[in-house]
N, C-alpha and C. Protein backbone atom coordinates (compact mmCIF):
# COMPACT_ATOMS: atom_id res chain seq x y z
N UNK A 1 -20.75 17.60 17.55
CA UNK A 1 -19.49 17.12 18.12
C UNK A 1 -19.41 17.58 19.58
N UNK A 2 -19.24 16.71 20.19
CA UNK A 2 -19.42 16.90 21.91
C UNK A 2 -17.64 17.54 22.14
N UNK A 3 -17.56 18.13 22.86
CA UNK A 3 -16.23 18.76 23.72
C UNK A 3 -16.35 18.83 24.94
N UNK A 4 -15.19 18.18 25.35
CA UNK A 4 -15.21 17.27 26.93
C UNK A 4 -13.56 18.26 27.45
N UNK A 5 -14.38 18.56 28.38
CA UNK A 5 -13.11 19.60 29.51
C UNK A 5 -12.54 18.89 30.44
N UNK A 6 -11.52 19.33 30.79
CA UNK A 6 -10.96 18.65 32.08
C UNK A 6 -10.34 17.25 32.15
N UNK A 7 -10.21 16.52 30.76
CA UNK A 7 -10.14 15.77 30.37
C UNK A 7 -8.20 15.18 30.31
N UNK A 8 -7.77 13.94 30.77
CA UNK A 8 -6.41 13.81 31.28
C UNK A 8 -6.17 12.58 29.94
N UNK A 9 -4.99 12.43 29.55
CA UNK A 9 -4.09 11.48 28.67
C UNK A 9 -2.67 10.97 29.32
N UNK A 10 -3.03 9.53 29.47
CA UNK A 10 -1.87 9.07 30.10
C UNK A 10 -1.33 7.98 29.44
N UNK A 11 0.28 7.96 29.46
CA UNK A 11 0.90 6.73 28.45
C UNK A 11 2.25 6.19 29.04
N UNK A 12 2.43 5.13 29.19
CA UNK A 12 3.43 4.79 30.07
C UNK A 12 4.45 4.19 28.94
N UNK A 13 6.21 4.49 29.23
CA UNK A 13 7.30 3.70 28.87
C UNK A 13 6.95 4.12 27.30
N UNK A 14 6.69 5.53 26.74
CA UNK A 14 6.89 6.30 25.10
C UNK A 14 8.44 6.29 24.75
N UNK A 15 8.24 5.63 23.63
CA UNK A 15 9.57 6.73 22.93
C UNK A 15 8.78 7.37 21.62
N UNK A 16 9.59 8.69 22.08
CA UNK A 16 8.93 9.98 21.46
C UNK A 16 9.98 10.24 20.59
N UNK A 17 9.69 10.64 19.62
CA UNK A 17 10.04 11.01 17.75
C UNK A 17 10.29 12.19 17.50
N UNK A 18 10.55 13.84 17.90
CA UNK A 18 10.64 14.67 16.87
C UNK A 18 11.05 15.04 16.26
N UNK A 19 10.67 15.80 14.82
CA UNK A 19 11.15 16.31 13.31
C UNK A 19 10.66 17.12 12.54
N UNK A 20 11.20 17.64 11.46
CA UNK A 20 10.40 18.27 10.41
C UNK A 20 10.97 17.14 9.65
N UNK A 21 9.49 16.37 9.36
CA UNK A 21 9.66 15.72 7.85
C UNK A 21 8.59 15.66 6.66
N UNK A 22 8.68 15.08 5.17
CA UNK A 22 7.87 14.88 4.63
C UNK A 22 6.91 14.23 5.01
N UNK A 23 5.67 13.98 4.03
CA UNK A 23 5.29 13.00 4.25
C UNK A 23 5.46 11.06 4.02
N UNK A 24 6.49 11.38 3.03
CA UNK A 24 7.39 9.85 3.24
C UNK A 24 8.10 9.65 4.16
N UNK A 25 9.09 10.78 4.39
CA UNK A 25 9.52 10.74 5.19
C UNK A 25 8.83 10.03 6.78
N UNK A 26 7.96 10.59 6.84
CA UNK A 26 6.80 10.69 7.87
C UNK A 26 6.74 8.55 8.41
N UNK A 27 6.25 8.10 6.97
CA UNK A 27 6.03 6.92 6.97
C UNK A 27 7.56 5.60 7.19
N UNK A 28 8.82 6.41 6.63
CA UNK A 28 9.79 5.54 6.75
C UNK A 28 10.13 5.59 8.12
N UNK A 29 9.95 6.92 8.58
CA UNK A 29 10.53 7.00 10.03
C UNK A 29 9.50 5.84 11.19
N UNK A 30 8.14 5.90 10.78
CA UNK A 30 7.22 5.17 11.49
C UNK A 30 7.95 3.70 11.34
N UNK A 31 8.38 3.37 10.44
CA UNK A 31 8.83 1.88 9.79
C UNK A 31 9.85 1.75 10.57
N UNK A 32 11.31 2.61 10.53
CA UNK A 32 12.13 2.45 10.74
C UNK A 32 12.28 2.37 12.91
N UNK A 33 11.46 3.22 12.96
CA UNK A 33 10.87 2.85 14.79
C UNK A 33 10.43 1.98 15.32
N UNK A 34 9.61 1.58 14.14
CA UNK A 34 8.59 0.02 14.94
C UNK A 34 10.07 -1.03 14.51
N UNK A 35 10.89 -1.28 13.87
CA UNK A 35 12.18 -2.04 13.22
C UNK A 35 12.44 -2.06 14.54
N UNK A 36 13.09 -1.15 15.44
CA UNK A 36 13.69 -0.70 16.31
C UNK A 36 13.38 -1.05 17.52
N UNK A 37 12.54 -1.04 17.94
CA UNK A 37 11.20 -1.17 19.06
C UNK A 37 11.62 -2.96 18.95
N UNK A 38 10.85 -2.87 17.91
CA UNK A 38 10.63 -4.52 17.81
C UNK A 38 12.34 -5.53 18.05
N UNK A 39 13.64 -5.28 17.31
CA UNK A 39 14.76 -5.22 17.93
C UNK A 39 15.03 -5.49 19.58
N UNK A 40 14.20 -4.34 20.48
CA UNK A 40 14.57 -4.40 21.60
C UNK A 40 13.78 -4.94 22.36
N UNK A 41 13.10 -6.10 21.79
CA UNK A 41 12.01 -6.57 22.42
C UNK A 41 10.68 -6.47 23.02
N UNK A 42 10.99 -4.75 23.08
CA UNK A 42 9.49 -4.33 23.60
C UNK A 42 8.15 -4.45 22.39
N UNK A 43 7.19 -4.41 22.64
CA UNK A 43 5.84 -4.27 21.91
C UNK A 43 5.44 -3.04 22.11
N UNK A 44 4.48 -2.55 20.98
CA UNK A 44 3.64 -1.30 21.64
C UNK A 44 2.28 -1.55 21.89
N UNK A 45 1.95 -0.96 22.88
CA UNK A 45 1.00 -1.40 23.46
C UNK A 45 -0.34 -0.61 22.99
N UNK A 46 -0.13 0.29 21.86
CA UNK A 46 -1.29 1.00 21.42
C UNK A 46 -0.72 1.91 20.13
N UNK A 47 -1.90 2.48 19.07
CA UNK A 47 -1.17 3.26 18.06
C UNK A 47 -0.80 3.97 18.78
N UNK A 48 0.25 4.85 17.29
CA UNK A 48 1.21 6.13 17.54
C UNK A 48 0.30 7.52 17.96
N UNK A 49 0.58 8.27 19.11
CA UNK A 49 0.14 9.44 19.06
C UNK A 49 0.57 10.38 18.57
N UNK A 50 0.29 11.50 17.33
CA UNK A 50 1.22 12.37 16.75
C UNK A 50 0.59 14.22 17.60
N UNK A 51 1.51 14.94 17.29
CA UNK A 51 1.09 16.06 17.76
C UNK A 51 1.98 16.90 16.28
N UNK A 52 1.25 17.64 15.65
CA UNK A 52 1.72 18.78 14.83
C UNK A 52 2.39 19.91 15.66
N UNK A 53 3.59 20.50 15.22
CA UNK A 53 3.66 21.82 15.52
C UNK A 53 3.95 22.72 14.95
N UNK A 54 3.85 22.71 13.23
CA UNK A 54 3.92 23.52 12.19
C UNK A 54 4.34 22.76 10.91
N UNK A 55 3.30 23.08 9.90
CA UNK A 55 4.03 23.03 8.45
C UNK A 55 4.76 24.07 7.87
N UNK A 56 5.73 23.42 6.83
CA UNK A 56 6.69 24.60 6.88
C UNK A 56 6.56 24.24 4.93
N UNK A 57 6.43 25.19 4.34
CA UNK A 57 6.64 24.96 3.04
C UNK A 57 7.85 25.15 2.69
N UNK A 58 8.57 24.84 1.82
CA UNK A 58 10.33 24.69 1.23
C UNK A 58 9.87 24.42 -0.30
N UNK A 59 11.25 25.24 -0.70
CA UNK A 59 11.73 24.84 -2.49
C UNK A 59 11.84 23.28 -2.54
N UNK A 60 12.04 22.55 -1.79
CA UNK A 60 11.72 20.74 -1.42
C UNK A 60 11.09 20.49 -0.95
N UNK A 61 9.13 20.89 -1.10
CA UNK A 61 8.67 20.36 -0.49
C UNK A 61 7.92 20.81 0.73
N UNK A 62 7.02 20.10 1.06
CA UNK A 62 6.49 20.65 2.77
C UNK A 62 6.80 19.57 3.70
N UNK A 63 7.29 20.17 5.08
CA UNK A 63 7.84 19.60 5.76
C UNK A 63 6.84 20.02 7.05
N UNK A 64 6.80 18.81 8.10
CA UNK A 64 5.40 19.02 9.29
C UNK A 64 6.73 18.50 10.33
N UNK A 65 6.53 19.71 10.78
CA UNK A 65 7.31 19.48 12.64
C UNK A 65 6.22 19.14 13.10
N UNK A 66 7.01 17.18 13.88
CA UNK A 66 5.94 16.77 14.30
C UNK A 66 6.71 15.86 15.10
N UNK A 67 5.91 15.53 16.28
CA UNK A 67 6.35 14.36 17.29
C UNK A 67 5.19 13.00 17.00
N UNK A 68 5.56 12.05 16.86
CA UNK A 68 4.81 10.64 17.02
C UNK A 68 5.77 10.26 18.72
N UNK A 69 4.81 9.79 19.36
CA UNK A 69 4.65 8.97 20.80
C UNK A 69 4.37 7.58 20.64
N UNK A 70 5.14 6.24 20.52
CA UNK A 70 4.74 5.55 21.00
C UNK A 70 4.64 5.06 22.16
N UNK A 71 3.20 3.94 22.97
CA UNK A 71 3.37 3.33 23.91
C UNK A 71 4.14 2.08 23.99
N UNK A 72 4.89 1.83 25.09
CA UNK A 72 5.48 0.65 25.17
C UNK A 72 4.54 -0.27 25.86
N UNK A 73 5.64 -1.56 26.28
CA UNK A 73 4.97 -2.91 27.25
C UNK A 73 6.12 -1.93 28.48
N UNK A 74 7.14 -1.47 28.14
CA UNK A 74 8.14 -1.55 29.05
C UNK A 74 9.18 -0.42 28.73
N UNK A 75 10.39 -0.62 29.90
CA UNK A 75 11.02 0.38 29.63
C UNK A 75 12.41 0.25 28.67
N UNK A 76 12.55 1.07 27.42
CA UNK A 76 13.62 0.80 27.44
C UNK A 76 14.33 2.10 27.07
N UNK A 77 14.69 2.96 28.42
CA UNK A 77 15.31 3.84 28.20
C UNK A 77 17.09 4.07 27.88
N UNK A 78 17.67 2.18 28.35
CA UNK A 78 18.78 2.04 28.09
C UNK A 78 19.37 2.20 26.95
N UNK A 79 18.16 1.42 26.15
CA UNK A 79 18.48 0.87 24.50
C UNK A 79 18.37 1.94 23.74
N UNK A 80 17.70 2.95 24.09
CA UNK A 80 17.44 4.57 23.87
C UNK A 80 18.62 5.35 23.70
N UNK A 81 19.51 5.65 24.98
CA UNK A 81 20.71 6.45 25.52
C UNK A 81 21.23 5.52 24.85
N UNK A 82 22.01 4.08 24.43
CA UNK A 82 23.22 4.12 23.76
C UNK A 82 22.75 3.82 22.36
N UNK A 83 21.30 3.63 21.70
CA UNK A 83 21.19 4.19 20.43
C UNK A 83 21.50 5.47 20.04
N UNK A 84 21.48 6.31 20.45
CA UNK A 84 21.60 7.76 20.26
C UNK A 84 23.19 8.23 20.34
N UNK A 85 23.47 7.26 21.27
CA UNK A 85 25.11 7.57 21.62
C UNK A 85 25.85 6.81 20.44
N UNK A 86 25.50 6.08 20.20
CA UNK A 86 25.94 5.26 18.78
C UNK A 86 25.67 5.42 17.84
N UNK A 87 25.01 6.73 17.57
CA UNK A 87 24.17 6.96 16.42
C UNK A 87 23.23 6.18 15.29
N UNK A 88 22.57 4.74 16.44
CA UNK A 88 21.68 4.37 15.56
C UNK A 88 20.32 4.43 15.42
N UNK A 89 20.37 5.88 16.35
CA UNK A 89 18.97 6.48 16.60
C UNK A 89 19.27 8.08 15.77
N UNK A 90 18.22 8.88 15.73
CA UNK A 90 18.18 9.99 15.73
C UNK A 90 18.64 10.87 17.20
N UNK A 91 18.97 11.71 17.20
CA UNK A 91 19.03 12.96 18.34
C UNK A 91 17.41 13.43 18.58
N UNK A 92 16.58 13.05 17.85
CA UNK A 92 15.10 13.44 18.24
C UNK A 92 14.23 12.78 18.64
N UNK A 93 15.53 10.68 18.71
CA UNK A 93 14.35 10.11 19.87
C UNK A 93 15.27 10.34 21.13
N UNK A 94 13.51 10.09 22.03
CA UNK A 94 14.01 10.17 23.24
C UNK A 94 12.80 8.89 24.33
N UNK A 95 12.86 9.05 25.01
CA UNK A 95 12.05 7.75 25.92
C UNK A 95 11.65 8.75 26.79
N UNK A 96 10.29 8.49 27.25
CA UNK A 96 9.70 9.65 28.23
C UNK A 96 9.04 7.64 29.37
N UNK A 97 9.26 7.92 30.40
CA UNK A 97 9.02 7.03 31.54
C UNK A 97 7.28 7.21 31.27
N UNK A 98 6.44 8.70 31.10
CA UNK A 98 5.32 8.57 31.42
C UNK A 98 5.37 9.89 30.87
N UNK A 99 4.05 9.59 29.69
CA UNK A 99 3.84 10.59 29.48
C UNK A 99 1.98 11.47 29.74
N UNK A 100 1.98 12.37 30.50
CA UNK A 100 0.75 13.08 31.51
C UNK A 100 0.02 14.49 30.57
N UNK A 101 -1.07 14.13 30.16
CA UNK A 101 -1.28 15.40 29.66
C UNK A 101 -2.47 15.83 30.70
N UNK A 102 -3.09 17.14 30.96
CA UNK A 102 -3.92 17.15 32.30
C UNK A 102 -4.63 17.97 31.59
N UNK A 103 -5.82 18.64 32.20
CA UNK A 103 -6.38 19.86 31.88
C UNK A 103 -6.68 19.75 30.09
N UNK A 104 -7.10 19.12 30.01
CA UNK A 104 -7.27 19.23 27.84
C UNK A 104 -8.63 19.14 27.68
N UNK A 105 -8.69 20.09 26.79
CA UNK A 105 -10.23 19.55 26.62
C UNK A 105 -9.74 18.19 24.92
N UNK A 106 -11.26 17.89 24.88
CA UNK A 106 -10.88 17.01 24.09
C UNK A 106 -12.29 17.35 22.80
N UNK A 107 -11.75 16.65 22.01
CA UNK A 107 -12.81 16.53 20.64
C UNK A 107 -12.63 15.30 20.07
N UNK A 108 -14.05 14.43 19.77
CA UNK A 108 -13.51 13.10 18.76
C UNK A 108 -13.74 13.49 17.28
N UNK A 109 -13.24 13.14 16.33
CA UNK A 109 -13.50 13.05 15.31
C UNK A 109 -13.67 11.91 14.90
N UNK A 110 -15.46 11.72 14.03
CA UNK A 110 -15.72 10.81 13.54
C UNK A 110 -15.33 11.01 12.19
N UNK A 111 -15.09 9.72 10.96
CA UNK A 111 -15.04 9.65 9.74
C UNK A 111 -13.52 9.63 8.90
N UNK A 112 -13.54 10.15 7.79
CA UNK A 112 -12.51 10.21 7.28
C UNK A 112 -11.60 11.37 7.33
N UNK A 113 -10.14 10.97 8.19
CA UNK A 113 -9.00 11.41 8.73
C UNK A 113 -8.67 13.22 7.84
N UNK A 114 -8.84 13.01 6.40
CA UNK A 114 -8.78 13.98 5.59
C UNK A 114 -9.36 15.61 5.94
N UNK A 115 -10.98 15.09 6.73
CA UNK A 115 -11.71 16.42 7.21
C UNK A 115 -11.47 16.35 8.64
N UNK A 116 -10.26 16.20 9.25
CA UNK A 116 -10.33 16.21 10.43
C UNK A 116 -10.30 17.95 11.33
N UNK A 117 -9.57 18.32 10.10
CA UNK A 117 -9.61 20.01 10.60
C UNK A 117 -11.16 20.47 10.55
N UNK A 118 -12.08 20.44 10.21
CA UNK A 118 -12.99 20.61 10.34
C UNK A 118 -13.57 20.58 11.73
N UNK A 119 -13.15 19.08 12.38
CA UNK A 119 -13.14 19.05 13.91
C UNK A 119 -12.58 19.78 14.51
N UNK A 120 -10.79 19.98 14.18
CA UNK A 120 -10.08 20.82 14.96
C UNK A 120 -10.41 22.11 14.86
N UNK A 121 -11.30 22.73 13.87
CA UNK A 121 -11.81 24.44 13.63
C UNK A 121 -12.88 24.30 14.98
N UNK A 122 -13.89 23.30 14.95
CA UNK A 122 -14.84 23.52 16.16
C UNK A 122 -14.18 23.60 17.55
N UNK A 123 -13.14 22.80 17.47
CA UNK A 123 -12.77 22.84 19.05
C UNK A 123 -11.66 24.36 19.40
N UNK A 124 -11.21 24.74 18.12
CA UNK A 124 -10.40 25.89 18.31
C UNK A 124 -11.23 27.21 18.49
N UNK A 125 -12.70 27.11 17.93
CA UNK A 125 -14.06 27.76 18.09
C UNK A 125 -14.30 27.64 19.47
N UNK A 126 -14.10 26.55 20.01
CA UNK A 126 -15.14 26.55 21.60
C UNK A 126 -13.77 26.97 22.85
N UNK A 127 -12.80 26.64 22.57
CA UNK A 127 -11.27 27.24 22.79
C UNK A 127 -11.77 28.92 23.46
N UNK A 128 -11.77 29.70 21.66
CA UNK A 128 -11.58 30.83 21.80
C UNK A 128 -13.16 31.36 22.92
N UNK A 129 -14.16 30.94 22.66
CA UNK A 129 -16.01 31.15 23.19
C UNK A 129 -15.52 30.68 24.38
N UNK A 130 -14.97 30.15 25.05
CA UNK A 130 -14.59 29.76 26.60
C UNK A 130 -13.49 30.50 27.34
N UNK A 131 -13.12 31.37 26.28
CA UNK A 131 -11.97 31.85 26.75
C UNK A 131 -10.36 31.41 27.64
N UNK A 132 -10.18 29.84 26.75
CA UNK A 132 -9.55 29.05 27.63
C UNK A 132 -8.29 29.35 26.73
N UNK A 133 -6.91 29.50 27.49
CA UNK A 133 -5.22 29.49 26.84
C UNK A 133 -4.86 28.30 26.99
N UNK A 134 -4.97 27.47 25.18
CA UNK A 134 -4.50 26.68 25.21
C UNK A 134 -2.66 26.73 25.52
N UNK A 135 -1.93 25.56 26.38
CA UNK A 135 -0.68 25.16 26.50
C UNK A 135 -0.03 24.38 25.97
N UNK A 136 -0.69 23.26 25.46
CA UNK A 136 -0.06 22.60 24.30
C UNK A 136 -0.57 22.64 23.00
N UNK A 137 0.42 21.59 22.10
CA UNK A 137 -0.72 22.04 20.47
C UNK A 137 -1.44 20.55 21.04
N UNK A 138 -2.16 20.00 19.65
CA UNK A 138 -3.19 18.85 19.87
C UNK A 138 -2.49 17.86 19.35
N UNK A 139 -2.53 17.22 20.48
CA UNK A 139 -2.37 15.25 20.51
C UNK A 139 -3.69 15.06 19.46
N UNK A 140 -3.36 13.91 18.72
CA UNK A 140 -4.14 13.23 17.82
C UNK A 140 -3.94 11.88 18.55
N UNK A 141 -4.94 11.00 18.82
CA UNK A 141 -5.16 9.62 19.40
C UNK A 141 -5.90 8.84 18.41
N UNK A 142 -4.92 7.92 17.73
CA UNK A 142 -6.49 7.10 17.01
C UNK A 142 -7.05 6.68 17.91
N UNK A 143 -8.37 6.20 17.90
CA UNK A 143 -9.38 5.53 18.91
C UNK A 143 -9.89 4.44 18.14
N UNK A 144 -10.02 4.47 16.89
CA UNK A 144 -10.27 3.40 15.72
C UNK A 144 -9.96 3.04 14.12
N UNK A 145 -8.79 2.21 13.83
CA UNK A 145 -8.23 2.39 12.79
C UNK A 145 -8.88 1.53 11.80
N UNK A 146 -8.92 2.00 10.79
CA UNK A 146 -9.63 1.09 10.00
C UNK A 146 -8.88 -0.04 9.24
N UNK A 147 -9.64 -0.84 8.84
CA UNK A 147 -8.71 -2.50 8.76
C UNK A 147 -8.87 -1.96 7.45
N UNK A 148 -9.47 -1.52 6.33
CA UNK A 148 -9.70 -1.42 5.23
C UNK A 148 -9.52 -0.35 4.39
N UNK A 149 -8.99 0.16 3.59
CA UNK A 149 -9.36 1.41 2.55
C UNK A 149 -10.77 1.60 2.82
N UNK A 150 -11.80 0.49 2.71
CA UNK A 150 -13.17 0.80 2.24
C UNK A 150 -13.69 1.22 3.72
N UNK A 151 -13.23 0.98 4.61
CA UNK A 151 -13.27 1.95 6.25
C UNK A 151 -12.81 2.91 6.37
N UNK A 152 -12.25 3.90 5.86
CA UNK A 152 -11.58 4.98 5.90
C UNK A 152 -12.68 5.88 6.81
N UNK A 153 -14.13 5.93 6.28
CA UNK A 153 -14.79 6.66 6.68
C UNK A 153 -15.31 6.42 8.23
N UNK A 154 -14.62 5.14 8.63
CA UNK A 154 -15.26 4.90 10.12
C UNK A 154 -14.18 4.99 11.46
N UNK A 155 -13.32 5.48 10.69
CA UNK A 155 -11.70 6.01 11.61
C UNK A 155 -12.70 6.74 12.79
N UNK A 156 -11.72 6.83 14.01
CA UNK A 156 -12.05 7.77 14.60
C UNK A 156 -10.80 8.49 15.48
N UNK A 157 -10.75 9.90 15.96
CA UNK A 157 -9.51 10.50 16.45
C UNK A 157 -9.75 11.15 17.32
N UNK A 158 -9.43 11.33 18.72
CA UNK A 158 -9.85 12.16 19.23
C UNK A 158 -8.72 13.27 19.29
N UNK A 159 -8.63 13.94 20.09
CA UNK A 159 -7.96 15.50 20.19
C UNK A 159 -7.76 15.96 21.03
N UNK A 160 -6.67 15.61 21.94
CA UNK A 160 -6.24 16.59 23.09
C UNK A 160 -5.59 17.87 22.99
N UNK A 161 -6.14 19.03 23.90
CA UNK A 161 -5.39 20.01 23.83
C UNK A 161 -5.25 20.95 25.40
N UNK A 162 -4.09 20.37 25.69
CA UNK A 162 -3.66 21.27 27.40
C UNK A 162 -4.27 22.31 27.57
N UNK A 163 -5.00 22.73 28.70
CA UNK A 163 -5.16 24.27 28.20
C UNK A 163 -4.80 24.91 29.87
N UNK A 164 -4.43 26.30 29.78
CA UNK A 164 -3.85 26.62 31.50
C UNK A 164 -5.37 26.60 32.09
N UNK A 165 -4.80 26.08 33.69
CA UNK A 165 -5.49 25.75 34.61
C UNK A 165 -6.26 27.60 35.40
N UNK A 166 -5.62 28.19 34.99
CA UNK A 166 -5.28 29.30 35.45
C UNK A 166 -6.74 30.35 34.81
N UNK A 167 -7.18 31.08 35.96
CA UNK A 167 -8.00 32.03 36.05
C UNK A 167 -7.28 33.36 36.03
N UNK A 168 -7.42 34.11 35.19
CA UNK A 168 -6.57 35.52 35.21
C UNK A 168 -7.49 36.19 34.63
């Protein structure tokens, strides 16, 4: 698995998602966004990018604080501010004009989505052997979704992760 430094992620006109939810949860909310999106005329212009930032186990369940990013065609930060003000959004979307990640190194993962930590252990391996402080957690990018169940194994993901620019 190759690991690529210095490496930048750029996405224009996102509305960004965060939560702790299930994993149904996970999927209605995806449903209930693209509903939404699609409503305001915009398209997205590429899959969802998700970023983890903790599972949390509960007497109900496990719950994954997590942001999904979509890309737009366009902006609609209007339809955003008075969804939210009208409460027919969540308080955890929001519309980012552009979203810049810089400095990441990156990792692809080939195959099936399931062993993807396996990838993310190598790159958290070459992380620590480089002595680099990561700054953000890891963007997940599909790069190739599979049309099929029987493709599962030909997915591919890559893996951004910010890390400081900074020599200390």
């Amino acid at each position: 698995m190759d690991i690529l430094e210095k490496q930048e992620y750029r996405m224009r006109n996102v509305l960004a998602y965060r939560a702790k939810l299930s994993q149904l949860q996970i999927k209605e909310k995806s449903q209930e966004l693209d509903k939404y999106i699609k409503g305001t005329g915009a398209v997205s212009t590429g899959l969802p990018v998700t970023a983890t930032y903790a599972i949390e186990n509960s007497s109900d369940g496990q719950k994954i604080d997590m942001e999904l990013l979509i890309p737009l065609d366009r902006d609609i930060s209007q339809e955003v501010s008075e969804g939210v003000k009208q409460n027919v959004l969540d308080k955890g979307v929001r519309f980012l004009p552009e979203f810049l990640l810089t400095n990441a190194v990156k990792i692809k993962h080939k195959g099936n989505p399931s062993r993807i930590q396996e990838s993310l252990n190598v790159l958290n391996e070459y992380i620590a052997e480089k002595k680099l402080v990561p700054i953000t957690v890891g963007y997940n990018v599909t790069v190739k979704q599979p049309k099929s169940p029987a493709e599962i194994d030909e997915m591919e993901i890559e893996t951004y992760v910010g890390v400081s620019p900074n020599a200390l």
